[in-house]
N, C-alpha and C. Protein backbone atom coordinates (compact mmCIF):
# COMPACT_ATOMS: atom_id res chain seq x y z
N UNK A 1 21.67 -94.58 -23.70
CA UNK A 1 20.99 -94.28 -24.96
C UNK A 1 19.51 -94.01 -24.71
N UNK A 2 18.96 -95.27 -24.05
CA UNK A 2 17.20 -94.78 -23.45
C UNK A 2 17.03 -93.31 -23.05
N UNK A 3 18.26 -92.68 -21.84
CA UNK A 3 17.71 -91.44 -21.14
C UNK A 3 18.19 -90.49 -22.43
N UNK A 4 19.21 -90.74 -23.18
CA UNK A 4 19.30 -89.25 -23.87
C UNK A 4 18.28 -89.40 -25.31
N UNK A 5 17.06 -90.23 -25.47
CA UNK A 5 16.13 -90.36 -26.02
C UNK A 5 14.65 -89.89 -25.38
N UNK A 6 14.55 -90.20 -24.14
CA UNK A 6 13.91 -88.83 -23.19
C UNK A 6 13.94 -87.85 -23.20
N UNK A 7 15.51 -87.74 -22.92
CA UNK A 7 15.66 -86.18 -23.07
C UNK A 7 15.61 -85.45 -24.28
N UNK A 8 16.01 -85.95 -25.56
CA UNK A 8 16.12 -85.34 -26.58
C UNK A 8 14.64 -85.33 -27.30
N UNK A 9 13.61 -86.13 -26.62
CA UNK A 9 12.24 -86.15 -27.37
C UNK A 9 11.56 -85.39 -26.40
N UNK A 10 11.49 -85.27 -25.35
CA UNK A 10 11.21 -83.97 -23.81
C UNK A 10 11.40 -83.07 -24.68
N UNK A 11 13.02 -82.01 -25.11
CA UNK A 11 13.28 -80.54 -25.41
C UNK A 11 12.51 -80.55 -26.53
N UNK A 12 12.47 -81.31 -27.53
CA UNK A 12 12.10 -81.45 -29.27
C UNK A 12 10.50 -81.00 -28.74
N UNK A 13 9.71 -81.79 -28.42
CA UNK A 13 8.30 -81.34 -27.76
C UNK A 13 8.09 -80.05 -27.27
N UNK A 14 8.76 -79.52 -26.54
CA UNK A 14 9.07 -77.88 -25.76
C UNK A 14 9.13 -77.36 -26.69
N UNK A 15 10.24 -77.30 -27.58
CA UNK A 15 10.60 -76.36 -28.97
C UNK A 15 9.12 -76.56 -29.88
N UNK A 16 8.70 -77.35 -30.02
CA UNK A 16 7.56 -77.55 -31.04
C UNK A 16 6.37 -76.99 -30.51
N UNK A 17 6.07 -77.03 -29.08
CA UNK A 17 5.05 -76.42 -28.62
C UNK A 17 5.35 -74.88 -28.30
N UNK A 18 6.23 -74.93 -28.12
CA UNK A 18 6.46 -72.81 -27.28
C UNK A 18 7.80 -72.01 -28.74
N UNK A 19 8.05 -72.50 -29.91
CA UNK A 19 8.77 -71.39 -30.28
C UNK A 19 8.17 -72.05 -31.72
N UNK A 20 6.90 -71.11 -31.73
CA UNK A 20 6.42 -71.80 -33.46
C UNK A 20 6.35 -70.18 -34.21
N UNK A 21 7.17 -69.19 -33.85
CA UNK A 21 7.15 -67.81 -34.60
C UNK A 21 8.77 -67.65 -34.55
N UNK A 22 9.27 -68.24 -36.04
CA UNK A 22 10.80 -68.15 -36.07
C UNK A 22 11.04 -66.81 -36.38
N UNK A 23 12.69 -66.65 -35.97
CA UNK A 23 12.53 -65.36 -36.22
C UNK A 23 13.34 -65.33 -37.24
N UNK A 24 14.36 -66.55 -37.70
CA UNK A 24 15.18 -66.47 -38.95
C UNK A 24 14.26 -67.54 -39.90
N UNK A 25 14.18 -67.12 -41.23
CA UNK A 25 13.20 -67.61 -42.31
C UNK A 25 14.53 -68.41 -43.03
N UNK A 26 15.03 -69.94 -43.33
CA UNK A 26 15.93 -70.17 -43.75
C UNK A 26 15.26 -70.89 -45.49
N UNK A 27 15.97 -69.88 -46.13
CA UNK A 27 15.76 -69.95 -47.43
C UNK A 27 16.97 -69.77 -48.64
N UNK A 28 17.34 -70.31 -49.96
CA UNK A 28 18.00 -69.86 -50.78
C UNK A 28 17.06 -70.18 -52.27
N UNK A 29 17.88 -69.48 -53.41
CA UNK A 29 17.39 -69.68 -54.36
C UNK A 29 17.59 -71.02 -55.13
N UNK A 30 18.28 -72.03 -54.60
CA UNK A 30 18.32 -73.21 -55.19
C UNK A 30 16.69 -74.04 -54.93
N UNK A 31 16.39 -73.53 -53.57
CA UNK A 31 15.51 -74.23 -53.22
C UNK A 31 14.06 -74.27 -53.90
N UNK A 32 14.10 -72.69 -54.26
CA UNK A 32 12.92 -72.82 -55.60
C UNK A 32 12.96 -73.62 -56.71
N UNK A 33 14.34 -74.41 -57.11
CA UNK A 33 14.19 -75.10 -58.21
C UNK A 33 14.12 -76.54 -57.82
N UNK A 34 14.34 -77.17 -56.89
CA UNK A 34 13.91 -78.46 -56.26
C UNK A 34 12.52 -78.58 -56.35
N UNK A 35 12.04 -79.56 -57.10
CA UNK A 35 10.61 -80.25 -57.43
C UNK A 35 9.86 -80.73 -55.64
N UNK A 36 8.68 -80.49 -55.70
CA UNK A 36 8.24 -81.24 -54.93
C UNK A 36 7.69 -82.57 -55.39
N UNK A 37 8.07 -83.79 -54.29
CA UNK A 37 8.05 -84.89 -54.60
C UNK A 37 7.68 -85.80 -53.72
N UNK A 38 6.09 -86.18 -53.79
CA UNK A 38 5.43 -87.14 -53.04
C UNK A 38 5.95 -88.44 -52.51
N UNK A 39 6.56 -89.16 -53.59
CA UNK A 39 6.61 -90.29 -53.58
C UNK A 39 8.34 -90.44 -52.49
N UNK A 40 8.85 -88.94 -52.17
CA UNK A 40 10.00 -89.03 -51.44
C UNK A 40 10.07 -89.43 -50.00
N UNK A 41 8.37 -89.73 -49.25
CA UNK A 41 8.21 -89.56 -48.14
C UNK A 41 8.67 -91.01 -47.98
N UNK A 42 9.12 -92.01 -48.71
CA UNK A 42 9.12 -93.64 -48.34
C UNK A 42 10.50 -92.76 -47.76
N UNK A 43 11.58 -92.95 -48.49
CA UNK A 43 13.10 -93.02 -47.91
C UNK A 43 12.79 -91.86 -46.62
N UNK A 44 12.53 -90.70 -46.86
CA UNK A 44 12.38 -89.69 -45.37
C UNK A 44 11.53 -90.62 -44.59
N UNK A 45 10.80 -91.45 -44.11
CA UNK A 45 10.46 -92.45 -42.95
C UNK A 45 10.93 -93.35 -42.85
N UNK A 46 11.92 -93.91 -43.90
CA UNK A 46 13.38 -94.65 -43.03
C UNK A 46 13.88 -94.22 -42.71
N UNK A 47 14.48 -93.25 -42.37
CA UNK A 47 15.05 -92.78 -41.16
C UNK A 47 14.71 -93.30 -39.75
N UNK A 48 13.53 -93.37 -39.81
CA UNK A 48 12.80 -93.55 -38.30
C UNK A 48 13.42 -95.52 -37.83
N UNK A 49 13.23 -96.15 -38.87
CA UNK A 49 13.99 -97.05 -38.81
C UNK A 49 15.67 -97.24 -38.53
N UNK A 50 16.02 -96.79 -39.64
CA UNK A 50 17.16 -97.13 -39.54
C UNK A 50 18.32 -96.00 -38.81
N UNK A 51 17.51 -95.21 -38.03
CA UNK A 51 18.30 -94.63 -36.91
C UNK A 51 18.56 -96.28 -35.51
N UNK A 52 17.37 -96.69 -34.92
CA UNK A 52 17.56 -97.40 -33.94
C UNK A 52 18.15 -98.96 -34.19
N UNK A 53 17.79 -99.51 -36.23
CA UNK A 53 18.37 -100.41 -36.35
C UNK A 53 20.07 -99.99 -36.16
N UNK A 54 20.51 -99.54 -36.46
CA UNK A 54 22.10 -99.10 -36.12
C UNK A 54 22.37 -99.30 -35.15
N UNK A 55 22.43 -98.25 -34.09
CA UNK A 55 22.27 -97.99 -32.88
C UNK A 55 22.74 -99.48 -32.47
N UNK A 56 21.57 -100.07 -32.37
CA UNK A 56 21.00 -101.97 -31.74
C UNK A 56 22.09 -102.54 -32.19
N UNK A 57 22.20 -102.78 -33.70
CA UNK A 57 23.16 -104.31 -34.33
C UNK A 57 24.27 -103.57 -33.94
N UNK A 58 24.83 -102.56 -33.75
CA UNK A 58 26.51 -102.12 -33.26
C UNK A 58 26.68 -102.74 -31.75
N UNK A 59 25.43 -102.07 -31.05
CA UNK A 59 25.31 -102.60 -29.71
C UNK A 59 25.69 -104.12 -29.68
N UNK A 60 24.66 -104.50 -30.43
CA UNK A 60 24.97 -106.43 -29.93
C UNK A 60 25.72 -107.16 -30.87
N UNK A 61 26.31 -106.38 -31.87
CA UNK A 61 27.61 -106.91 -33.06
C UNK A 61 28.42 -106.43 -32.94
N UNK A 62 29.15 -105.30 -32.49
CA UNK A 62 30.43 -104.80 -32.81
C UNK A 62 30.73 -104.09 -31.71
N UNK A 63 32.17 -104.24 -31.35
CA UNK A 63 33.02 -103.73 -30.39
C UNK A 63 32.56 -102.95 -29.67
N UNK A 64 32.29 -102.66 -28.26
CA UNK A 64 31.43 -101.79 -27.55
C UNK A 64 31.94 -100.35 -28.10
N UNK A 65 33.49 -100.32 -28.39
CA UNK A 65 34.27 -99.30 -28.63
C UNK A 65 33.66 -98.56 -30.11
N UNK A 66 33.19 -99.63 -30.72
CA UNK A 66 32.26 -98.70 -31.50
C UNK A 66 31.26 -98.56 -31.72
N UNK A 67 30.21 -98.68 -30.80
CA UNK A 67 29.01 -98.18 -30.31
C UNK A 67 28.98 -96.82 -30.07
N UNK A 68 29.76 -96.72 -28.57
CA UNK A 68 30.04 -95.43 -28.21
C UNK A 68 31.00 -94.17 -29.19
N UNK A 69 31.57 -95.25 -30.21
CA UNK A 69 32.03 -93.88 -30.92
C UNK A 69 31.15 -93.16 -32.25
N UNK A 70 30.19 -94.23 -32.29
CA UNK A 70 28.96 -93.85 -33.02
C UNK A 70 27.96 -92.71 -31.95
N UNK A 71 27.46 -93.33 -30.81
CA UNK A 71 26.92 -92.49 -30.00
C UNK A 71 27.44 -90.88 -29.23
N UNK A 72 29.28 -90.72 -29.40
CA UNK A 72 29.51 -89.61 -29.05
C UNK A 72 29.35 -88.53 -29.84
N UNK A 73 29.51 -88.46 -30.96
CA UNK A 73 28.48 -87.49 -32.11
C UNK A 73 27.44 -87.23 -32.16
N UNK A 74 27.19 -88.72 -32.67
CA UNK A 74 25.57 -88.07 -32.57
C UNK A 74 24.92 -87.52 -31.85
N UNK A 75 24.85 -88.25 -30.57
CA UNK A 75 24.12 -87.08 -29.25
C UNK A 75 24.75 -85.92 -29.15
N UNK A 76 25.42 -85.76 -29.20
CA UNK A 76 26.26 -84.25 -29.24
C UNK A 76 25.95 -83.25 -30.19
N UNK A 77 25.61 -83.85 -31.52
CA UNK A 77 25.71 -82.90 -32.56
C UNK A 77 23.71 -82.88 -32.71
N UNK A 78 22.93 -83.72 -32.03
CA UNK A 78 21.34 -83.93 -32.15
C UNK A 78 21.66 -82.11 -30.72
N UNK A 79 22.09 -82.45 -29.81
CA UNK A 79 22.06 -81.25 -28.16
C UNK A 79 22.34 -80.26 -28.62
N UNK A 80 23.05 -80.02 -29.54
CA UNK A 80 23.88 -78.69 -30.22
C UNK A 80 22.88 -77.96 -31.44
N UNK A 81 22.07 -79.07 -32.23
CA UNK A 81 21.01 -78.76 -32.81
C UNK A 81 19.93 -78.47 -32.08
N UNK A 82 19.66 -78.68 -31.22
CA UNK A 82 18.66 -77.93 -30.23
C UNK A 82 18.86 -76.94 -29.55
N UNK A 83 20.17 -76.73 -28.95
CA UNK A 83 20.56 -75.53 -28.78
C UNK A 83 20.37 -74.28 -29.53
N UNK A 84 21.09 -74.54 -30.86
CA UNK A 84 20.28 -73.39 -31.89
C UNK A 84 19.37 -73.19 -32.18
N UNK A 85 18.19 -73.98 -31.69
CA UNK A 85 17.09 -73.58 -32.01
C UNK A 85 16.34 -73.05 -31.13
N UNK A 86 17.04 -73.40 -30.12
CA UNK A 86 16.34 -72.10 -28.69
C UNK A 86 16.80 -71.10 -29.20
N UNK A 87 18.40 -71.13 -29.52
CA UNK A 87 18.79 -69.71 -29.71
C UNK A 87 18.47 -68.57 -30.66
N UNK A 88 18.47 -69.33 -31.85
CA UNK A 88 18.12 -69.39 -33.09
C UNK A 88 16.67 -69.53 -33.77
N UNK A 89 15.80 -68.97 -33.06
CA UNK A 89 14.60 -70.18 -33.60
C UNK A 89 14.33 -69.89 -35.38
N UNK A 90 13.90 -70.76 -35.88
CA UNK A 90 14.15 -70.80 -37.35
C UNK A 90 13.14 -71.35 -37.79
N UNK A 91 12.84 -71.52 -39.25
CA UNK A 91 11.65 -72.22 -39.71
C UNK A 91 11.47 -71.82 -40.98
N UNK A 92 10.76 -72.50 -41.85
CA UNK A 92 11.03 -72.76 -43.44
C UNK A 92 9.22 -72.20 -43.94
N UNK A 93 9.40 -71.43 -45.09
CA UNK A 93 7.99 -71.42 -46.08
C UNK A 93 8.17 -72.02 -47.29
N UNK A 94 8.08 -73.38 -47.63
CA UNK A 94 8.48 -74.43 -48.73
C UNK A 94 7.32 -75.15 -49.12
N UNK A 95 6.50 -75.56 -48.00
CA UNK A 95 5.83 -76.33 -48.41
C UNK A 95 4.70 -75.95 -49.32
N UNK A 96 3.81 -76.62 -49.76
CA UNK A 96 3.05 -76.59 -51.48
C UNK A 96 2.09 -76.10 -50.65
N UNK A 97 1.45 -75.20 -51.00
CA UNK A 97 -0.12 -75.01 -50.34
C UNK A 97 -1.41 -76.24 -50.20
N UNK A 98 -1.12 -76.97 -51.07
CA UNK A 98 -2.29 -78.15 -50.93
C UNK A 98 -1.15 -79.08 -51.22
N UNK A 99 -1.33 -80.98 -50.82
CA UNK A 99 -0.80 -81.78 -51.35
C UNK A 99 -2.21 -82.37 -52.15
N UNK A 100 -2.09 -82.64 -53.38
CA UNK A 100 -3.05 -82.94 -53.76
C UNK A 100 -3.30 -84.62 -54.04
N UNK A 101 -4.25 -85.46 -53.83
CA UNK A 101 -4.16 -86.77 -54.50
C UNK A 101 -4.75 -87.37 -53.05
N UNK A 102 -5.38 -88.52 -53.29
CA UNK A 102 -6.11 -89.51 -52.22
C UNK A 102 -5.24 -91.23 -52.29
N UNK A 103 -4.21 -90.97 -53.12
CA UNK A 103 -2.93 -92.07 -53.00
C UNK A 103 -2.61 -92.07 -51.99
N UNK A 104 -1.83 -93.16 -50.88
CA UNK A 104 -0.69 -93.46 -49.85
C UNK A 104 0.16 -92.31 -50.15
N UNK A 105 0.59 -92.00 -50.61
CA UNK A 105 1.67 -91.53 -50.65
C UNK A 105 1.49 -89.51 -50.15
N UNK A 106 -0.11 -89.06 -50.64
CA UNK A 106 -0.01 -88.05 -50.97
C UNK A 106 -0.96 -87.54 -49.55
N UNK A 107 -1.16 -88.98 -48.75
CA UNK A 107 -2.06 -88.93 -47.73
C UNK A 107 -0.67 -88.89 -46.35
N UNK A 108 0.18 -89.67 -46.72
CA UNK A 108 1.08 -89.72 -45.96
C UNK A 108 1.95 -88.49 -45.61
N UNK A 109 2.40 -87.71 -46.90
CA UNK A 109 2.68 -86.07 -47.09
C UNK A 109 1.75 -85.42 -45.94
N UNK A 110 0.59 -85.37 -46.37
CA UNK A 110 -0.20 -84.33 -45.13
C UNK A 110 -0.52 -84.39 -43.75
N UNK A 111 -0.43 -86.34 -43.40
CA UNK A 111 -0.35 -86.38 -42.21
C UNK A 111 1.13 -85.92 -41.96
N UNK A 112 2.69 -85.76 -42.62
CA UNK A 112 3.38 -85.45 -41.70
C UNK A 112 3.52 -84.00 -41.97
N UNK A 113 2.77 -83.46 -42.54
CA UNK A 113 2.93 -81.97 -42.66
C UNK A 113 1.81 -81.55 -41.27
N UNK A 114 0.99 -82.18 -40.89
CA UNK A 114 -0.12 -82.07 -39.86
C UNK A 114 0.81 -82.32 -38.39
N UNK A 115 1.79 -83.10 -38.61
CA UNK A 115 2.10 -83.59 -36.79
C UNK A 115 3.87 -82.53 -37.03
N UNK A 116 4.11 -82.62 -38.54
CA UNK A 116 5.57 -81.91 -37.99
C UNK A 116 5.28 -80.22 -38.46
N UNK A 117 5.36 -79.85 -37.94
CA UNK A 117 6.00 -78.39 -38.09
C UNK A 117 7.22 -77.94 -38.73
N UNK A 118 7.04 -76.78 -39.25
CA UNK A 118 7.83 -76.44 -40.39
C UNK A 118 9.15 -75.54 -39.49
N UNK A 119 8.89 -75.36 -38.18
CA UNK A 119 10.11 -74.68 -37.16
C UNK A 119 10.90 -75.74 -36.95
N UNK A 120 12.36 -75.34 -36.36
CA UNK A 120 13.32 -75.77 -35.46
C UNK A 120 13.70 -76.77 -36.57
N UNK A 121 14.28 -76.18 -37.71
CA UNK A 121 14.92 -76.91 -39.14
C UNK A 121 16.44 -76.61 -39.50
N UNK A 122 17.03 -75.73 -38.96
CA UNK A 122 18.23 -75.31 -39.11
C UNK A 122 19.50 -75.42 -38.01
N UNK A 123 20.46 -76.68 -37.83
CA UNK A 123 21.17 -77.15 -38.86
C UNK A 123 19.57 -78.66 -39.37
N UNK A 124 19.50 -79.45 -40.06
CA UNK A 124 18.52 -80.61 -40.22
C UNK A 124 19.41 -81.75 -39.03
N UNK A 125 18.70 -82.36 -38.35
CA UNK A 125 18.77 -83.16 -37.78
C UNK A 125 18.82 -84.74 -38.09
N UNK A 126 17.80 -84.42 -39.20
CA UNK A 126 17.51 -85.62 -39.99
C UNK A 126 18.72 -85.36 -41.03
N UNK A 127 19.61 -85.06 -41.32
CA UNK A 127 20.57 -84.63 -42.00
C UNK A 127 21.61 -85.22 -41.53
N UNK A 128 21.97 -84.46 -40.50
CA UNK A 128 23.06 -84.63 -39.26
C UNK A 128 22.80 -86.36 -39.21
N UNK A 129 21.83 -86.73 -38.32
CA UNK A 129 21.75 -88.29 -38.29
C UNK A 129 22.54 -89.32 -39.28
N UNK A 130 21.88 -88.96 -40.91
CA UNK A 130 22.03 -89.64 -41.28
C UNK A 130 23.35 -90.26 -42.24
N UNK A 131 24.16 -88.81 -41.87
CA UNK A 131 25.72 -88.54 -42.27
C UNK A 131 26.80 -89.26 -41.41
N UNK A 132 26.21 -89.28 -40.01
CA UNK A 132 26.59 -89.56 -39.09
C UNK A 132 26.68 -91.30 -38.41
N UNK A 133 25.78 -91.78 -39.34
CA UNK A 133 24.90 -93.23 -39.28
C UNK A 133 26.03 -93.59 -40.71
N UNK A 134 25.63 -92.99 -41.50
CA UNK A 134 27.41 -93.72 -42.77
C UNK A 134 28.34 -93.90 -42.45
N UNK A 135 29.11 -92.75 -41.99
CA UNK A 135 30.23 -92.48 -41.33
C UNK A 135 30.51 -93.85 -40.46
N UNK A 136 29.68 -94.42 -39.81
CA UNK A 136 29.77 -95.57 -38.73
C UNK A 136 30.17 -96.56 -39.33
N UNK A 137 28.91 -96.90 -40.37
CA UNK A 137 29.18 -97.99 -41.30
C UNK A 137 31.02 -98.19 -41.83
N UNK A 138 31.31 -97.50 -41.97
CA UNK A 138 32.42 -97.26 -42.88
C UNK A 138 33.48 -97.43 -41.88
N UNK A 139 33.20 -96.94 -40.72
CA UNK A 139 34.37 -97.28 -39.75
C UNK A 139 34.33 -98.23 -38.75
N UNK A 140 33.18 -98.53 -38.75
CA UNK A 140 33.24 -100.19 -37.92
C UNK A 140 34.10 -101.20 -38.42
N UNK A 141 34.74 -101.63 -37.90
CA UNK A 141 35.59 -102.97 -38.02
C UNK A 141 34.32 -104.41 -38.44
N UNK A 142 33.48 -104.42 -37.91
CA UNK A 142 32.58 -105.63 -38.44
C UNK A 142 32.16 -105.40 -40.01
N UNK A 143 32.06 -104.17 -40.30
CA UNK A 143 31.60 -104.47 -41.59
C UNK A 143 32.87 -104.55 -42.54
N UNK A 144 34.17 -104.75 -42.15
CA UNK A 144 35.02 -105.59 -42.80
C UNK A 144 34.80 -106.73 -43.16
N UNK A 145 34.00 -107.63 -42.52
CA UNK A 145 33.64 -109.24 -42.70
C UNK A 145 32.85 -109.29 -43.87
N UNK A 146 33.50 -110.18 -45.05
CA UNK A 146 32.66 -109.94 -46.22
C UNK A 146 31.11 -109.98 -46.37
N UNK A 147 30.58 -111.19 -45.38
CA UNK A 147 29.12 -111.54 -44.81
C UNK A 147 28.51 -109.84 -44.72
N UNK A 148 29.53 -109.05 -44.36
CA UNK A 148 28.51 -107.48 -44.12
C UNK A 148 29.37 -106.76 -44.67
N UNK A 149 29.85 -106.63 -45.76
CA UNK A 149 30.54 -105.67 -46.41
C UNK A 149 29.26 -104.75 -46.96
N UNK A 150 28.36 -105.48 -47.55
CA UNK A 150 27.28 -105.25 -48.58
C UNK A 150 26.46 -104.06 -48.08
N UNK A 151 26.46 -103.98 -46.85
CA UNK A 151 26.06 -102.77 -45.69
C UNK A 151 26.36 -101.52 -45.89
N UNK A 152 27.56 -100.99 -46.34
CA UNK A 152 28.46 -99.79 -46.64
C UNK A 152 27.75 -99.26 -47.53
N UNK A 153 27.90 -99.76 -48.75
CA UNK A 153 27.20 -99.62 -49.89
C UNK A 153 25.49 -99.00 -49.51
N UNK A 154 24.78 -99.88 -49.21
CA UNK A 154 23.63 -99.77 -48.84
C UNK A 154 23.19 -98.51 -47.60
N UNK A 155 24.19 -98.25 -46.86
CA UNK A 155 24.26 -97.30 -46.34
C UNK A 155 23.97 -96.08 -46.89
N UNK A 156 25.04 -95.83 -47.51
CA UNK A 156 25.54 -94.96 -48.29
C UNK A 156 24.39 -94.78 -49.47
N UNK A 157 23.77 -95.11 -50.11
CA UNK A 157 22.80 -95.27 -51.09
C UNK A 157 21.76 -94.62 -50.10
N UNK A 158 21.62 -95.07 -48.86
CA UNK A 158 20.04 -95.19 -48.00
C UNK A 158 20.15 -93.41 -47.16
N UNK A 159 21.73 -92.97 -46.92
CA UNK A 159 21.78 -91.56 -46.09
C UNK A 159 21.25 -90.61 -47.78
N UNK A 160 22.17 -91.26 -49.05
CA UNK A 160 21.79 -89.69 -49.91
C UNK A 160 20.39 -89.64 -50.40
N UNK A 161 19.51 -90.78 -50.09
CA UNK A 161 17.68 -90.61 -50.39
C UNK A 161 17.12 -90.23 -49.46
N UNK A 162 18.42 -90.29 -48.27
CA UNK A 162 17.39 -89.75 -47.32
C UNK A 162 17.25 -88.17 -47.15
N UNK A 163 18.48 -87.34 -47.40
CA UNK A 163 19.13 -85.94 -47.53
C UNK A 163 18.59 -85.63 -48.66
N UNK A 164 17.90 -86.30 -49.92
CA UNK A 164 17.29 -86.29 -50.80
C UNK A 164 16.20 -85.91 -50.92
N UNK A 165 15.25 -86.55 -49.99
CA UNK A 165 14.04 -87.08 -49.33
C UNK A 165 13.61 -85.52 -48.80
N UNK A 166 14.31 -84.97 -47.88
CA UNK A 166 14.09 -83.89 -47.00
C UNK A 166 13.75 -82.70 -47.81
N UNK A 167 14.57 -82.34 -49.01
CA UNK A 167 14.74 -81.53 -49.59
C UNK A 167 13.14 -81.50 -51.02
N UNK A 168 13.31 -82.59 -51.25
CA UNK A 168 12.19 -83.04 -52.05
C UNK A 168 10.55 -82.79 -51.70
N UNK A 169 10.33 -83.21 -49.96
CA UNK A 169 9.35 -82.93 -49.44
C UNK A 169 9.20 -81.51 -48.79
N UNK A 170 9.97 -80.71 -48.80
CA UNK A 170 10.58 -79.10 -48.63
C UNK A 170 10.02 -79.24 -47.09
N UNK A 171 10.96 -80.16 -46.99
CA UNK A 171 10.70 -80.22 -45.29
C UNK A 171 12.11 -79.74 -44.43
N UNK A 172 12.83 -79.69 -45.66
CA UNK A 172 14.29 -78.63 -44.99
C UNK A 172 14.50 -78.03 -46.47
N UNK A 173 15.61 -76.70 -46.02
CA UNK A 173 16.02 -76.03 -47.30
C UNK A 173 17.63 -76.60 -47.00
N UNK A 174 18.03 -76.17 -48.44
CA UNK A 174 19.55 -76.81 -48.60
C UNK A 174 20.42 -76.03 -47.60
N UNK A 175 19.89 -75.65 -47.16
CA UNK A 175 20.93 -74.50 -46.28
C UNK A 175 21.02 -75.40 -44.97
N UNK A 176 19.42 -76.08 -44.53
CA UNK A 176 19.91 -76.97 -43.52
C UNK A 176 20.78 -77.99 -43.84
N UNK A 177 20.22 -78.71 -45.10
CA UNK A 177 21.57 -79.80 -45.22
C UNK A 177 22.43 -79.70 -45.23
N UNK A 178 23.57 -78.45 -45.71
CA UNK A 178 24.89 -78.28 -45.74
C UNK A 178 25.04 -78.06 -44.70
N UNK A 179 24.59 -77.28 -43.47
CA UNK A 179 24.90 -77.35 -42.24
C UNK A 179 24.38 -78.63 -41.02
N UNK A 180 23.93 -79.19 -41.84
CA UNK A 180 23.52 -80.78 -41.27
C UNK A 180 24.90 -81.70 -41.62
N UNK A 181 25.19 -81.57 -42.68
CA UNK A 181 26.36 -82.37 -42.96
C UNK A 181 27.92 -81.94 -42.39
N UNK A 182 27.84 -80.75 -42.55
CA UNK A 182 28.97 -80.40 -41.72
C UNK A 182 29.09 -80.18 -40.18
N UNK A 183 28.13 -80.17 -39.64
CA UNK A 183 27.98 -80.43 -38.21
C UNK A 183 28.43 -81.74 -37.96
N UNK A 184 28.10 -82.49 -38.85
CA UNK A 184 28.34 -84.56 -38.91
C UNK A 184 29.51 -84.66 -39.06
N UNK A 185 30.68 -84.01 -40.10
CA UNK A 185 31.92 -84.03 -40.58
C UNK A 185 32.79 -83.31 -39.23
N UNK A 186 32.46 -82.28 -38.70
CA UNK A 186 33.04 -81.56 -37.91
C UNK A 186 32.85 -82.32 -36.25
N UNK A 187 32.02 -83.13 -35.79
CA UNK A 187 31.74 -83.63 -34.88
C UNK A 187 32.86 -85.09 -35.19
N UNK A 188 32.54 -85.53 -36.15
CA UNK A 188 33.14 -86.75 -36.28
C UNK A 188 34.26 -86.74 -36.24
N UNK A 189 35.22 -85.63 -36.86
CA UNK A 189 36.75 -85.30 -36.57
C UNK A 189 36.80 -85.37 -35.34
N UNK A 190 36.24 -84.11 -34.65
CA UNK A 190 36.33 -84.02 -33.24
C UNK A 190 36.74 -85.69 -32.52
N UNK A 191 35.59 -86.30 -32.83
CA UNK A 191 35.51 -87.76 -31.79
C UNK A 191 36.77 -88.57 -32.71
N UNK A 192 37.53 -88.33 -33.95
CA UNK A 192 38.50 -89.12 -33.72
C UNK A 192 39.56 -88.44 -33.31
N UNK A 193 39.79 -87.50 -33.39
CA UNK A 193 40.77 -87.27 -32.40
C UNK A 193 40.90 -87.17 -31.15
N UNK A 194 39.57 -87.37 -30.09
CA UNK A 194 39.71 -87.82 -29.02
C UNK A 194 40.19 -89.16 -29.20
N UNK A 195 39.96 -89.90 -30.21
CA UNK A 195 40.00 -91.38 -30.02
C UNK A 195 41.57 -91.27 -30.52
N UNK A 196 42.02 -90.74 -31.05
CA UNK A 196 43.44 -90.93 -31.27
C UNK A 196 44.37 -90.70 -30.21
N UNK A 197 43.97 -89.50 -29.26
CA UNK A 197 44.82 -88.90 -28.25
C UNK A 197 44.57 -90.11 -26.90
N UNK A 198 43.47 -91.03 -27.11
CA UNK A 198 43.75 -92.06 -26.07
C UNK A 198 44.49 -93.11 -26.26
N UNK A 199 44.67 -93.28 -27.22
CA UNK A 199 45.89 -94.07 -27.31
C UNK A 199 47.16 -93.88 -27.85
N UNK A 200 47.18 -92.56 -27.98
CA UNK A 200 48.77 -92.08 -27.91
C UNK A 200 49.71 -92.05 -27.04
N UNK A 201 50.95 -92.78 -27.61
CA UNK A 201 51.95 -92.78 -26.60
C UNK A 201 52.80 -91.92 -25.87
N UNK A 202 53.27 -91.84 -24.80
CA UNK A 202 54.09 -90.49 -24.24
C UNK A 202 55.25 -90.86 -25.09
N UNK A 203 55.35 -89.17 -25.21
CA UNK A 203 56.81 -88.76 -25.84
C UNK A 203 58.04 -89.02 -24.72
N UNK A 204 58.67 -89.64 -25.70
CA UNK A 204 60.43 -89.86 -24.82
C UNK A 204 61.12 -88.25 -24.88
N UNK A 205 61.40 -88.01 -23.57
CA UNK A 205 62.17 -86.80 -23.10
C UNK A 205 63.87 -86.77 -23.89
């Protein structure tokens, strides 16, 4: 998990420094009617949290077997999103020309409009993650135990503010999220049916 956090914060740096002239503009008309919304930046910086809290309590709570079946998606479907964006390079015109206000909130907007860049947005990553981070919840065997049932729920509440969040701060267009989410849905099949075909039994001749 450490090295493919190297590696995946190494390429992310490369892409951010050498491909800042996209050549696909990802836009629809829904996206003009989504409000911009300051106060969305709390839930979009949990993410930053509750990507590695996961990760950790599966690690040292639940079945190694589902650690790694949390981790074979995701890294896969984070490598595959970088891929397209070498290939693909992409990038959004959403954001407000000024954020206005000397509040937390409206100060916090411009510092991450200052360190993130508006390239390398298509499929969302932060999308993908956080579809991918439910999905877990829901299929871990520990959060059967009523003590952590309450988790699912909270999950689930915490991925749609966060896919919320993105769209609100027009820091992705809906076009990334639907292909953020289905990259998550389509990866996740994938890894259960590897997980099914290992423990399938041979057919009697």
């Amino acid at each position: 998990m450490a090295f493919y956090l190297v590696f995946y914060l190494s390429v992310f740096h490369w892409l951010e420094a050498n491909i800042t002239v996209p050549e696909v503009w990802v836009h629809c008309r829904l996206d003009d009617l989504i409000p911009f919304c300051k106060y969305a930046v709390i839930p979009y910086f949990a993410w930053f949290v509750w990507i590695p809290f996961t990760l950790f309590y599966l690690l040292w709570k639940a079945p190694r077997a589902d650690f790694w079946r949390l981790c074979l998606p995701l890294f896969a479907g984070m490598t595959i999103a970088l891929a397209v964006y070498v290939v693909v390079p992409n990038g959004l015109d959403l954001r407000p020309y000024r954020v206005y206000g000397s509040d937390f909130f409206a100060r916090t907007v411009r510092r991450l409009y200052d360190t993130d860049t508006a390239t390398n947005v298509c499929p969302s990553i932060h999308v993908f993650n956080s579809v991918t981070l439910m999905m877990a919840y829901y299929r871990s065997r520990i959060f059967d135990e009523p003590r952590r049932r309450w988790m699912r729920p909270a999950a689930a509440v915490l991925c749609v503010s966060i896919i919320a969040s993105t769209v609100l701060l027009k820091q992705h267009s809906c076009i990334d999220v639907v292909l953020g989410i289905l990259l998550a849905l389509v990866l996740d099949s994938a890894a259960s049916s590897l997980e099914r075909s290992e423990y399938r039994l041979p057919q009697r001749s």
